[in-house]
C-alpha atoms as a PDB file:
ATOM      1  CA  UNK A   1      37.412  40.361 -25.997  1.00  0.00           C
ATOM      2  CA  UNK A   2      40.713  39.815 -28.064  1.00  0.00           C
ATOM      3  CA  UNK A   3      43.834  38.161 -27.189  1.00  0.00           C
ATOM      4  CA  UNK A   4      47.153  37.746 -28.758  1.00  0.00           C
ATOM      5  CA  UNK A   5      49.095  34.141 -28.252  1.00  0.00           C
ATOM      6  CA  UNK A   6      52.931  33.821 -30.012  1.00  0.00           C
ATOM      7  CA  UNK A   7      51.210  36.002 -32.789  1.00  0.00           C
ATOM      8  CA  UNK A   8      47.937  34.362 -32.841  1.00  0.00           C
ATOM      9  CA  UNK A   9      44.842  36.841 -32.574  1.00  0.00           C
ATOM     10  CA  UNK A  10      41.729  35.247 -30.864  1.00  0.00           C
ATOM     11  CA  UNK A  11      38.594  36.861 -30.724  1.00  0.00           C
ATOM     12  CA  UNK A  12      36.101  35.770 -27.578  1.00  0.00           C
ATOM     13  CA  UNK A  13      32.860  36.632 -27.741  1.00  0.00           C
ATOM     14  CA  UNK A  14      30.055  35.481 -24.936  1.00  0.00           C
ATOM     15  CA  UNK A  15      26.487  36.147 -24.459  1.00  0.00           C
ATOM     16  CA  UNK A  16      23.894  35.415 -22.063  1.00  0.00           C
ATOM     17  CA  UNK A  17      19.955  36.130 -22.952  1.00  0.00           C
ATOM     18  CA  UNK A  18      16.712  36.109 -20.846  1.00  0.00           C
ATOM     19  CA  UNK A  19      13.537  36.498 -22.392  1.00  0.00           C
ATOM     20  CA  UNK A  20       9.730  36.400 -20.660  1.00  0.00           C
ATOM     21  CA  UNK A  21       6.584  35.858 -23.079  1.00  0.00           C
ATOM     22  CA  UNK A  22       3.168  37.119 -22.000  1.00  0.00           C
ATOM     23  CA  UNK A  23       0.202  35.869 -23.797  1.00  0.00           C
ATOM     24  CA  UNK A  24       2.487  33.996 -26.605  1.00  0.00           C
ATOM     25  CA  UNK A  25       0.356  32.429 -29.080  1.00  0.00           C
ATOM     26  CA  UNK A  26       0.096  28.837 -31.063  1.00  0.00           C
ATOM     27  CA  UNK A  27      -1.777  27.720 -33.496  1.00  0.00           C
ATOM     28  CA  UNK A  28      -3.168  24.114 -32.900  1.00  0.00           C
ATOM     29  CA  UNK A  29      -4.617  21.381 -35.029  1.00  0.00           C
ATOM     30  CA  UNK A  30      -6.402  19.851 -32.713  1.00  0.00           C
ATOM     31  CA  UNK A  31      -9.468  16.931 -33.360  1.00  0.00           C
ATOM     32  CA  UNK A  32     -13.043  17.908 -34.392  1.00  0.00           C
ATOM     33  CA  UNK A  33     -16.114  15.284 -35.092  1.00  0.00           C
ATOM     34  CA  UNK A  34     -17.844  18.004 -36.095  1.00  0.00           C
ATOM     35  CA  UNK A  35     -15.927  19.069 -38.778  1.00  0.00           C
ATOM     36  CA  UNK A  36     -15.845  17.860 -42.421  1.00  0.00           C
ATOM     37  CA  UNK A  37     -11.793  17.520 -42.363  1.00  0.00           C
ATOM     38  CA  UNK A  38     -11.659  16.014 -38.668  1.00  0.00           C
ATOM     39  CA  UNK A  39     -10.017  19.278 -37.560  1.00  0.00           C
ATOM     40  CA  UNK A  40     -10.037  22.216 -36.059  1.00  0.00           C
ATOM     41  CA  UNK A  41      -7.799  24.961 -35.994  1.00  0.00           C
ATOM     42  CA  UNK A  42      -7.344  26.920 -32.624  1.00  0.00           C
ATOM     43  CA  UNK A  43      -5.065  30.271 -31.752  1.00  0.00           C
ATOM     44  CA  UNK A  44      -4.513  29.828 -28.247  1.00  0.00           C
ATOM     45  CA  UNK A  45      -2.147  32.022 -25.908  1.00  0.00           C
ATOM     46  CA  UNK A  46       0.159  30.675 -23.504  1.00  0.00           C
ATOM     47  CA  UNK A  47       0.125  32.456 -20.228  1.00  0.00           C
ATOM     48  CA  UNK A  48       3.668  32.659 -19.771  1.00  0.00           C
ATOM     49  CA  UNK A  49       7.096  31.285 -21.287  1.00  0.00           C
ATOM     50  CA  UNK A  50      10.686  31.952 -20.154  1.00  0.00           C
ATOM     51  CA  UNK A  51      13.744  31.819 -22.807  1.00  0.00           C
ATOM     52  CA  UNK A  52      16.944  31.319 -21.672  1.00  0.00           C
ATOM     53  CA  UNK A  53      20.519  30.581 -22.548  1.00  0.00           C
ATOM     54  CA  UNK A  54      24.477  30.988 -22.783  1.00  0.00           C
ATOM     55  CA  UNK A  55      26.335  31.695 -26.260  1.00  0.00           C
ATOM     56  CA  UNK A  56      29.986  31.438 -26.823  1.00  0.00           C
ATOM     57  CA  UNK A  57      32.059  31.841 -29.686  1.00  0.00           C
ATOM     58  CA  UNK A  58      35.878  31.668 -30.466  1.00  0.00           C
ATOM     59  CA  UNK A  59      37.495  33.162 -33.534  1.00  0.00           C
ATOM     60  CA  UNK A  60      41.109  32.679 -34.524  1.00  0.00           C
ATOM     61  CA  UNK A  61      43.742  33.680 -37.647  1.00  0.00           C
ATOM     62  CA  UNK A  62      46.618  30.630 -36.508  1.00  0.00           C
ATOM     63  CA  UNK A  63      48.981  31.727 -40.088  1.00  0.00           C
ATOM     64  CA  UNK A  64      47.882  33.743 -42.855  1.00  0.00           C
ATOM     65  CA  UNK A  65      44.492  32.981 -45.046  1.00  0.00           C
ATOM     66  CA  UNK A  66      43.804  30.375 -42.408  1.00  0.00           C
ATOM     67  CA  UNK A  67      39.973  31.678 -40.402  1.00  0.00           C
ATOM     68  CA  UNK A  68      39.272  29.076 -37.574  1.00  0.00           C
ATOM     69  CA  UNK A  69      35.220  29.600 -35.864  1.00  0.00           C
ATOM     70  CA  UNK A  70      33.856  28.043 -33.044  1.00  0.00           C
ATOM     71  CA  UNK A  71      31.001  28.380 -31.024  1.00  0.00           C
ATOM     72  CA  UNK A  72      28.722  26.535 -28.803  1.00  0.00           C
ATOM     73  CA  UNK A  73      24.746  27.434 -26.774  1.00  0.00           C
ATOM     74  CA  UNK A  74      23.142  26.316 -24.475  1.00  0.00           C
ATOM     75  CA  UNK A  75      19.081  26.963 -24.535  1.00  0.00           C
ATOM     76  CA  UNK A  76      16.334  26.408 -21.931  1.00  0.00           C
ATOM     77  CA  UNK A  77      12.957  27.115 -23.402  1.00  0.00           C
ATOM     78  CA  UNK A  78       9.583  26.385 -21.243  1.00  0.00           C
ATOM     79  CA  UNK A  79       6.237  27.004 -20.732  1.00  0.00           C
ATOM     80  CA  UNK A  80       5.385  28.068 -17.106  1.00  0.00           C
ATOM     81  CA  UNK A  81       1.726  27.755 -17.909  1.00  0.00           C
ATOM     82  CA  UNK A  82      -0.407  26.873 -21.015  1.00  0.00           C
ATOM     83  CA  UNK A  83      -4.030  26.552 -20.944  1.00  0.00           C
ATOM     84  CA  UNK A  84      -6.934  27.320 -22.612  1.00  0.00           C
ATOM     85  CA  UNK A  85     -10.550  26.757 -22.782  1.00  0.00           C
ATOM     86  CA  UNK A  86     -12.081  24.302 -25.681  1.00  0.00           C
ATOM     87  CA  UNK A  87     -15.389  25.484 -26.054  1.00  0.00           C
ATOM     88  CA  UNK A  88     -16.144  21.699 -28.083  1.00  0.00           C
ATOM     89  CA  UNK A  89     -15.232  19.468 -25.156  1.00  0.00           C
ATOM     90  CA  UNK A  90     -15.924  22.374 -22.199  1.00  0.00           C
ATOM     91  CA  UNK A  91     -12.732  22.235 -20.132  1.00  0.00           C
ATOM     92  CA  UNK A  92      -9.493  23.666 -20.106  1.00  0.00           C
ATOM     93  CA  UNK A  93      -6.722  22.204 -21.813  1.00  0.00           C
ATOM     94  CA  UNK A  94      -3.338  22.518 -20.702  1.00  0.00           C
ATOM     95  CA  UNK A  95      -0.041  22.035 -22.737  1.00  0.00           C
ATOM     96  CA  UNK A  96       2.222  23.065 -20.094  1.00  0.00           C
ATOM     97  CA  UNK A  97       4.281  20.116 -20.148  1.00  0.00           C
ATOM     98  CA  UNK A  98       5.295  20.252 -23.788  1.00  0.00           C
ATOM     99  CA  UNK A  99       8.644  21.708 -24.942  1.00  0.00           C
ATOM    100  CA  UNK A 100       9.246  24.434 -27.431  1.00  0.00           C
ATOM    101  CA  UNK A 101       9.104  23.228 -31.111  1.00  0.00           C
ATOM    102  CA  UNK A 102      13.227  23.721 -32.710  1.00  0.00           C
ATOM    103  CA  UNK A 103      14.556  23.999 -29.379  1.00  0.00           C
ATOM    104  CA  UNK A 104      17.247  22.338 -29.268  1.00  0.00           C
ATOM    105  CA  UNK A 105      18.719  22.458 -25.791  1.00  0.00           C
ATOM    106  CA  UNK A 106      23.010  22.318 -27.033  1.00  0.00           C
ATOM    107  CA  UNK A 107      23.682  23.482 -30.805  1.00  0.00           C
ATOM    108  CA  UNK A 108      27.411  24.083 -31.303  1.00  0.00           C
ATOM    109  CA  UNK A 109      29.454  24.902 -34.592  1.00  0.00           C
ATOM    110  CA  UNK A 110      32.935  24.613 -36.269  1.00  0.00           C
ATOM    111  CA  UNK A 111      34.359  25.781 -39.461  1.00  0.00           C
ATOM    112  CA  UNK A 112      37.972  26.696 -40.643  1.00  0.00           C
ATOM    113  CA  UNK A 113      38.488  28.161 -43.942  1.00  0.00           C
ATOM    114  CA  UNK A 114      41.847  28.967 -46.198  1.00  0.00           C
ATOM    115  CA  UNK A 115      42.517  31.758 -48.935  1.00  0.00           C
ATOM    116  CA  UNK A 116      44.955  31.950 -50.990  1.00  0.00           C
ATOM    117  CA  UNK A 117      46.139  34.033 -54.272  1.00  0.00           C
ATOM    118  CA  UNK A 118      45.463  32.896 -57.844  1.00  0.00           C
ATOM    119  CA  UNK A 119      46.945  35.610 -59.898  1.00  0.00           C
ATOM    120  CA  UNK A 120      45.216  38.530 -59.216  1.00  0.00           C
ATOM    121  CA  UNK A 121      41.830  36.760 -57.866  1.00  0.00           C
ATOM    122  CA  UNK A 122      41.221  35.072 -55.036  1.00  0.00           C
ATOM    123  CA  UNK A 123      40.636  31.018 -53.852  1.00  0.00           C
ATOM    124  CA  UNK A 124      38.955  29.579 -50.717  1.00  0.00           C
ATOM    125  CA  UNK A 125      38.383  25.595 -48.843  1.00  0.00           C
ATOM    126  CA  UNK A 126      35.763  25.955 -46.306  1.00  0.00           C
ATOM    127  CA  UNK A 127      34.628  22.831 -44.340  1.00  0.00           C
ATOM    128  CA  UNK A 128      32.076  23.338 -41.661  1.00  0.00           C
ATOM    129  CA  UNK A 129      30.520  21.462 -38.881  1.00  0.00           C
ATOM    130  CA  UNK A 130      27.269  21.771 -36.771  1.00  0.00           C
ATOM    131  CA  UNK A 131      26.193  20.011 -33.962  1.00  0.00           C
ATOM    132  CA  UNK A 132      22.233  19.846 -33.149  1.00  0.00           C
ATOM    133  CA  UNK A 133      20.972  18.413 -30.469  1.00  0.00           C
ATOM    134  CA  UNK A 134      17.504  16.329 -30.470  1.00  0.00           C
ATOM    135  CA  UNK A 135      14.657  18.589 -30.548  1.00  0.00           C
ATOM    136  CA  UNK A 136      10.695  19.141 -31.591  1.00  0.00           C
ATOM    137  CA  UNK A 137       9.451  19.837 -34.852  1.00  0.00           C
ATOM    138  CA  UNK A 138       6.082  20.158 -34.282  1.00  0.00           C
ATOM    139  CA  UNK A 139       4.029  22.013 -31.715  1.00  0.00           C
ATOM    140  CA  UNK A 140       2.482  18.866 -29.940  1.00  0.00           C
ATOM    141  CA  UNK A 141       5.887  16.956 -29.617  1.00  0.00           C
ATOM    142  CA  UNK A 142       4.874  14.187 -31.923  1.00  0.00           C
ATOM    143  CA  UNK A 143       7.097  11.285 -31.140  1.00  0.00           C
ATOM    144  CA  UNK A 144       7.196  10.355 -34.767  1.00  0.00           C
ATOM    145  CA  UNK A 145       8.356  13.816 -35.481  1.00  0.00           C
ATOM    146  CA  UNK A 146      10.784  14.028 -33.069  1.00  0.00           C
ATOM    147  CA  UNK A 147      14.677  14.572 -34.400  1.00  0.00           C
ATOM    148  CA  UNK A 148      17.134  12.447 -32.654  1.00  0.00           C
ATOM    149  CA  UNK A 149      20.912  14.365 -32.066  1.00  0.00           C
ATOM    150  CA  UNK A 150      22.707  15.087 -36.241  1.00  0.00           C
ATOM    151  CA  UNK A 151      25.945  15.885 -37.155  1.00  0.00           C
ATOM    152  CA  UNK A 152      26.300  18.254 -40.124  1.00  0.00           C
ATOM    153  CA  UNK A 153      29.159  18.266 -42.422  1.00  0.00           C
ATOM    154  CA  UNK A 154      29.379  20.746 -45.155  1.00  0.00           C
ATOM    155  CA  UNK A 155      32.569  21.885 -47.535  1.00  0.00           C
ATOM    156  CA  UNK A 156      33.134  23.446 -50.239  1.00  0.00           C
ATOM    157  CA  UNK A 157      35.812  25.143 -52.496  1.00  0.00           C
ATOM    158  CA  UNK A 158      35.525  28.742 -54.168  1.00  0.00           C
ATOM    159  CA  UNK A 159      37.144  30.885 -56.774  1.00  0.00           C
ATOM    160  CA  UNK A 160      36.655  34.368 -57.274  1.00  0.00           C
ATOM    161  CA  UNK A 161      37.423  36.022 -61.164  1.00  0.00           C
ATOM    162  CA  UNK A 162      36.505  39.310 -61.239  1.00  0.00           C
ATOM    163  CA  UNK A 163      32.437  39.873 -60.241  1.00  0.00           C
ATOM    164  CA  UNK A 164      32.143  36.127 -60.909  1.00  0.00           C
ATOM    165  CA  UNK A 165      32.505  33.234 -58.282  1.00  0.00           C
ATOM    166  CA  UNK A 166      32.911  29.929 -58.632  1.00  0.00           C
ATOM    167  CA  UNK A 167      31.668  26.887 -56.287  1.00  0.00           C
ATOM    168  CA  UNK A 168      31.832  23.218 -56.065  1.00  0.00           C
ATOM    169  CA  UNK A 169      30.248  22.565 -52.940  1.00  0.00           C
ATOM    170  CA  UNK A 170      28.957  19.399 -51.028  1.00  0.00           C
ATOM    171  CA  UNK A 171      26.167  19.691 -48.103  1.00  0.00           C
ATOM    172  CA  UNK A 172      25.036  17.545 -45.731  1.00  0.00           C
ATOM    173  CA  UNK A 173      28.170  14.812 -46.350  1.00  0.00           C
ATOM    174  CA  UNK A 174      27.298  12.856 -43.176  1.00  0.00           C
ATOM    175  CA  UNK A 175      24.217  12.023 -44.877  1.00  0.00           C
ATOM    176  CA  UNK A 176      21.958  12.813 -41.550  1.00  0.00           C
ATOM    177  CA  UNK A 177      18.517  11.883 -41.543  1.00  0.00           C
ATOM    178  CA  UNK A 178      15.853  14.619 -39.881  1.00  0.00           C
ATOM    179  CA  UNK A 179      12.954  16.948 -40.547  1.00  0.00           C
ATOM    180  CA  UNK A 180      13.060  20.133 -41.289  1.00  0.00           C
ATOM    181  CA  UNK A 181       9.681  20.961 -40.220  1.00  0.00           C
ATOM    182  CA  UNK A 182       6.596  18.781 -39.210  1.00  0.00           C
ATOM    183  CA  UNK A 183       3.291  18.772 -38.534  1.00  0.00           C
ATOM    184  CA  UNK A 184       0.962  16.860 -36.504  1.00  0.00           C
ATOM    185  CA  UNK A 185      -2.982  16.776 -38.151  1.00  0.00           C
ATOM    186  CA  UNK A 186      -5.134  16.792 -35.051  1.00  0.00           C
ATOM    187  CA  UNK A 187      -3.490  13.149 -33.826  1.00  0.00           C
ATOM    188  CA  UNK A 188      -4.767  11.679 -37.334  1.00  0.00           C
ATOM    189  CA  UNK A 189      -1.681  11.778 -39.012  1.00  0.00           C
ATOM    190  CA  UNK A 190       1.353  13.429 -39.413  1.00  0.00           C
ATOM    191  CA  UNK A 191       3.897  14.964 -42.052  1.00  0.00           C
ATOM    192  CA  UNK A 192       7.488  16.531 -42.363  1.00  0.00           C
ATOM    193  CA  UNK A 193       9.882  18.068 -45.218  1.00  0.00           C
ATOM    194  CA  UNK A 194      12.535  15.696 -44.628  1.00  0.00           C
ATOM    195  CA  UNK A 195      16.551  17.212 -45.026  1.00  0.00           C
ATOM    196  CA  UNK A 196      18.257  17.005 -48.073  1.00  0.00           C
ATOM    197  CA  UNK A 197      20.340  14.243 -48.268  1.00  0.00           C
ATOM    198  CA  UNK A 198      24.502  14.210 -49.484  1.00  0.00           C
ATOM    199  CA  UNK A 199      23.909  17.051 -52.211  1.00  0.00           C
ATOM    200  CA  UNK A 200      26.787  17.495 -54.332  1.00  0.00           C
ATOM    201  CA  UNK A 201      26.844  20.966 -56.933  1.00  0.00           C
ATOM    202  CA  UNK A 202      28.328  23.300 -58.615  1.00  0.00           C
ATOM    203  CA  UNK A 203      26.912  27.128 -58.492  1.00  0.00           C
ATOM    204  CA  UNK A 204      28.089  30.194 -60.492  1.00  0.00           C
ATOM    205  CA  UNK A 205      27.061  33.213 -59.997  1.00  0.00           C
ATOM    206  CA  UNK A 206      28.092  36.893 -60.938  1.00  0.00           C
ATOM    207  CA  UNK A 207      27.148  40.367 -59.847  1.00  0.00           C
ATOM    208  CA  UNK A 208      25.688  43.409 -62.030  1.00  0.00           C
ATOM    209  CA  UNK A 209      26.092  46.727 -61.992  1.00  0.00           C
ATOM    210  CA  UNK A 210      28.446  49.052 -60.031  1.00  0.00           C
ATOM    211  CA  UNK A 211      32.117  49.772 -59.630  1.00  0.00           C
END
């Protein structure tokens, strides 16, 4: 929906999902003495998972070249009901109880960016923030790959000359620790690809071809 306040034009925009998984599958690492790595790896279907959730976002123009974004979800992910049989140990195995791998339940964002003129080209500040709440990386909720609650700062500023834009950008200025991904080795050991830390750059690049 859109609304106009003492000039200002807000955009609202709101959305609210359900999805139900039959059969969904994993693949699991799980422990094997009878293999040569220790390991086995096992595509398994999980009778049932629900996916739910609320989305909200906010757009706004308060003066000219200023763009203010917000929005914020909510997510409930679950298994009703994972089992399956091991044929090594001869019994079912049931990973009901564990929660969806980068699932966070809140995520939320914020960014505001400003144009202005340069001559005939064009000049931007962004500065951005997202919210993520604690979450799984991998599918056996490792504790030791679990990511505690980050706050994400990125900015940058941009210049635009013709087909060629230039950036000077900084990511990650919080300097948040997580994992990107991880992985748990059949309750061996485990491993992640940790986030970048502060990353400070500069990036040029320029289109081909066309009018």
């Amino acid at each position: 929906s859109n609304a106009s306040f003492e000039g200002i034009m807000i955009h609202v925009n709101g959305n609210v999902f359900y999805m139900e998984y039959e059969d969904k599958q994993e693949e699991l690492h799980l422990p094997d003495e009878l293999s040569g790595t220790g390991q086995k790896t096992v595509v398994a279907n999980a009778s049932t998972a629900e996916i739910s959730g609320v989305e909200l976002e906010i757009q706004a123009q308060p003066t000219d070249g200023l763009y203010l974004r917000a929005n914020a979800a909510y997510l409930d992910a679950a298994y009703d009901e994972f089992t399956f049989f091991d044929a090594q140990v001869g019994a079912d195995v049931d990973y009901s109880n564990l929660e969806f791998r980068r699932a966070p339940e809140w995520t939320g964002n914020f960014d505001a960016t400003y144009e202005w003129d340069v001559g005939a080209n064009m000049m931007w500040a962004r500065v951005a923030y997202h919210y993520l709440g604690e979450h799984q990386t991998n599918f056996d909720n490792s504790p030791e790959l679990e990511n505690d609650t980050q706050h994400l700062v990125d900015a940058s500023i941009n210049y635009d000359y013709g087909r060629t834009r230039f950036s000077l950008f900084g990511r990650n200025l919080t300097e948040e620790d997580g994992y990107m991904i991880g992985y748990d080795v059949a309750g061996i050991w485990s491993y992640a690809a940790a986030r970048p830390p502060r990353t400070w750059g500069i990036e040029v690049t320029h289109e081909f071809g066309g009018e």
